[in-house]
Protein backbone atom coordinates (compact mmCIF):
# COMPACT_ATOMS: atom_id res chain seq x y z
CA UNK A 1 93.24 136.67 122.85
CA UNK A 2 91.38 133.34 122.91
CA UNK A 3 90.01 132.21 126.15
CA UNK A 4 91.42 128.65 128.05
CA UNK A 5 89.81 125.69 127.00
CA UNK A 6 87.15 124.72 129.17
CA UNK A 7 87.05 121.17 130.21
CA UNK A 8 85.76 118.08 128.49
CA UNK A 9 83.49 115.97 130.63
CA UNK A 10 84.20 113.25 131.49
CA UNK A 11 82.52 110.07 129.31
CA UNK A 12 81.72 106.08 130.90
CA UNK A 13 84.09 103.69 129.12
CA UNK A 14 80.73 102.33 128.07
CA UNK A 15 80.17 105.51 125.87
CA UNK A 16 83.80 105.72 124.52
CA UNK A 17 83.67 101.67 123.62
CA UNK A 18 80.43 102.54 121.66
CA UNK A 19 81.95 105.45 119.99
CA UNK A 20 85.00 103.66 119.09
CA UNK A 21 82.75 101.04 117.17
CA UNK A 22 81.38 103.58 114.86
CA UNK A 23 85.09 105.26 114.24
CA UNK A 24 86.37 101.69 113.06
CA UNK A 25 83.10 101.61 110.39
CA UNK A 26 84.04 104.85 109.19
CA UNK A 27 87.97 103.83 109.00
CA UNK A 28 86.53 101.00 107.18
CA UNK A 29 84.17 102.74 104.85
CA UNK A 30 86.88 105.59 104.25
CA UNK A 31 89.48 102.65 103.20
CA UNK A 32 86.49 101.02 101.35
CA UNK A 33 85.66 103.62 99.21
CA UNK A 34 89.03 104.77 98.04
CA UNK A 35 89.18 100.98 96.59
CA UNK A 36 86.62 101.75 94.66
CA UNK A 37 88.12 105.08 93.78
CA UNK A 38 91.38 103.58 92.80
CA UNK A 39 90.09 102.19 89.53
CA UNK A 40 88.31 105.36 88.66
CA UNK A 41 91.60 107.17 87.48
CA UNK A 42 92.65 103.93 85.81
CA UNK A 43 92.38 103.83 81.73
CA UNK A 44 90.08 102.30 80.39
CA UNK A 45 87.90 103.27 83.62
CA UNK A 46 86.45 100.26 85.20
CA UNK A 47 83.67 102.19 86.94
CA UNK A 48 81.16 103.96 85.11
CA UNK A 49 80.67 107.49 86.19
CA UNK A 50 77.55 106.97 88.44
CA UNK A 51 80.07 104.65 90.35
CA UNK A 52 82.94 106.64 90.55
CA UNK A 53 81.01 109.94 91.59
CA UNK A 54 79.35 107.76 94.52
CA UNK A 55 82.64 106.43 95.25
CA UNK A 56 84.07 109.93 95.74
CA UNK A 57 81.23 111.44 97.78
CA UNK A 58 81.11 108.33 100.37
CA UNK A 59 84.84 108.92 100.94
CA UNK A 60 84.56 112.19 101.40
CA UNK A 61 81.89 111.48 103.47
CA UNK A 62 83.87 109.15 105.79
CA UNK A 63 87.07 111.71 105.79
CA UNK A 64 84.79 114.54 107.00
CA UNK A 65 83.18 112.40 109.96
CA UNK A 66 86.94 110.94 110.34
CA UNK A 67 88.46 114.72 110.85
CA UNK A 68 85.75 115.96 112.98
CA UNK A 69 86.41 113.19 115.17
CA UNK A 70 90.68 113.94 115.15
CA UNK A 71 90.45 117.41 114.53
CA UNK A 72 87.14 119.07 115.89
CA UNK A 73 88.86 122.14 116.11
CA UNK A 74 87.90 122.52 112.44
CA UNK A 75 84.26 122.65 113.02
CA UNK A 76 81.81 123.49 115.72
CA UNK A 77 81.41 120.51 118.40
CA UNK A 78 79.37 120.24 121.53
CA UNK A 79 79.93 118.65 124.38
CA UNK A 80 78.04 115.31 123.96
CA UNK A 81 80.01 114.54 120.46
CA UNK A 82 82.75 111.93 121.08
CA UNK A 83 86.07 113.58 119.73
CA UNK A 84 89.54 111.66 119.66
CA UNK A 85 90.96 113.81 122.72
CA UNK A 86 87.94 112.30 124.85
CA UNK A 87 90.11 109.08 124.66
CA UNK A 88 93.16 110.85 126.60
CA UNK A 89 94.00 110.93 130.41
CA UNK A 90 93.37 115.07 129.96
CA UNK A 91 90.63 115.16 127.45
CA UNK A 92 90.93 118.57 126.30
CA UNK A 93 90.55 119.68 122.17
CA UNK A 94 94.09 121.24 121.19
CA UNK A 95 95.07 123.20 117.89
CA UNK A 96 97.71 120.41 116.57
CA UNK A 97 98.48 118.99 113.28
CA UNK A 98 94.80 119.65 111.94
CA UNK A 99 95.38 122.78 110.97
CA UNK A 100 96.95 123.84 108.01
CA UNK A 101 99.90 125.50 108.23
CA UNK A 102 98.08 128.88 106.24
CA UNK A 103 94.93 128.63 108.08
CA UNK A 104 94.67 130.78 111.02
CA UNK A 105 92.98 128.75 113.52
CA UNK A 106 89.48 129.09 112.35
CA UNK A 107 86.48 129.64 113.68
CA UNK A 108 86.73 127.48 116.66
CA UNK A 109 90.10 129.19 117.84
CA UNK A 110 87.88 132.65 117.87
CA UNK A 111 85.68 131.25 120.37
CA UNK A 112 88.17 129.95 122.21
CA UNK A 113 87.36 126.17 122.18
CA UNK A 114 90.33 125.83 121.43
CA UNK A 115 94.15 125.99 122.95
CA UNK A 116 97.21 127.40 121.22
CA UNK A 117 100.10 125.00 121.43
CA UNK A 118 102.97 126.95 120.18
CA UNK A 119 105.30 125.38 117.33
């Protein structure tokens, strides 16, 4: 049986406004990049392939630092990483959407970092 959630500390509005910053660069990189990806499946391709392969990787750079962020129950987190919930009255990670429906909670869920929210 996982264990409760503990609670999230706190953060200054100061921290969270700084955080914020660098989750609109990497909405803007993430948007950015699949641009560039879009004219990689187009024929004839319009990137080369040193292009398109950097294209790919710094999207899927900027999707994994965008789900850590909305779903750090998906990875290991401590407690001075910003995460989305941090921005809520009751800033405490839940089990939501980020999982997939045939995943089983993961890692995080067995250490109970985690709270079940039932369906």
């Amino acid at each position: 049986m996982p264990k409760k959630p503990q609670p999230r500390p706190v953060l200054e509005d100061a921290t969270l406004e700084a955080a914020a910053a660098h989750v609109r660069f990497e909405i803007k990189m993430l948007f950015e990049s699949s641009e560039r990806l879009g004219p990689w499946f187009e024929s004839p391709r319009s990137l080369g392939e040193s292009e398109a392969t950097m294209a790919a990787e710094s999207f899927l750079l900027h999707f994994r630092n965008l789900r850590a962020f909305l779903c750090p129950s998906l990875q290991n987190f401590s407690n001075d990483d910003v995460i989305g919930s941090d921005y809520l009255k009751d800033p405490v990670p839940r089990v939501s959407a980020c999982h997939a429906p045939w995943s089983s909670g993961g890692a995080a869920e067995e250490t109970g970092t985690v709270e079940s929210i039932p369906n």
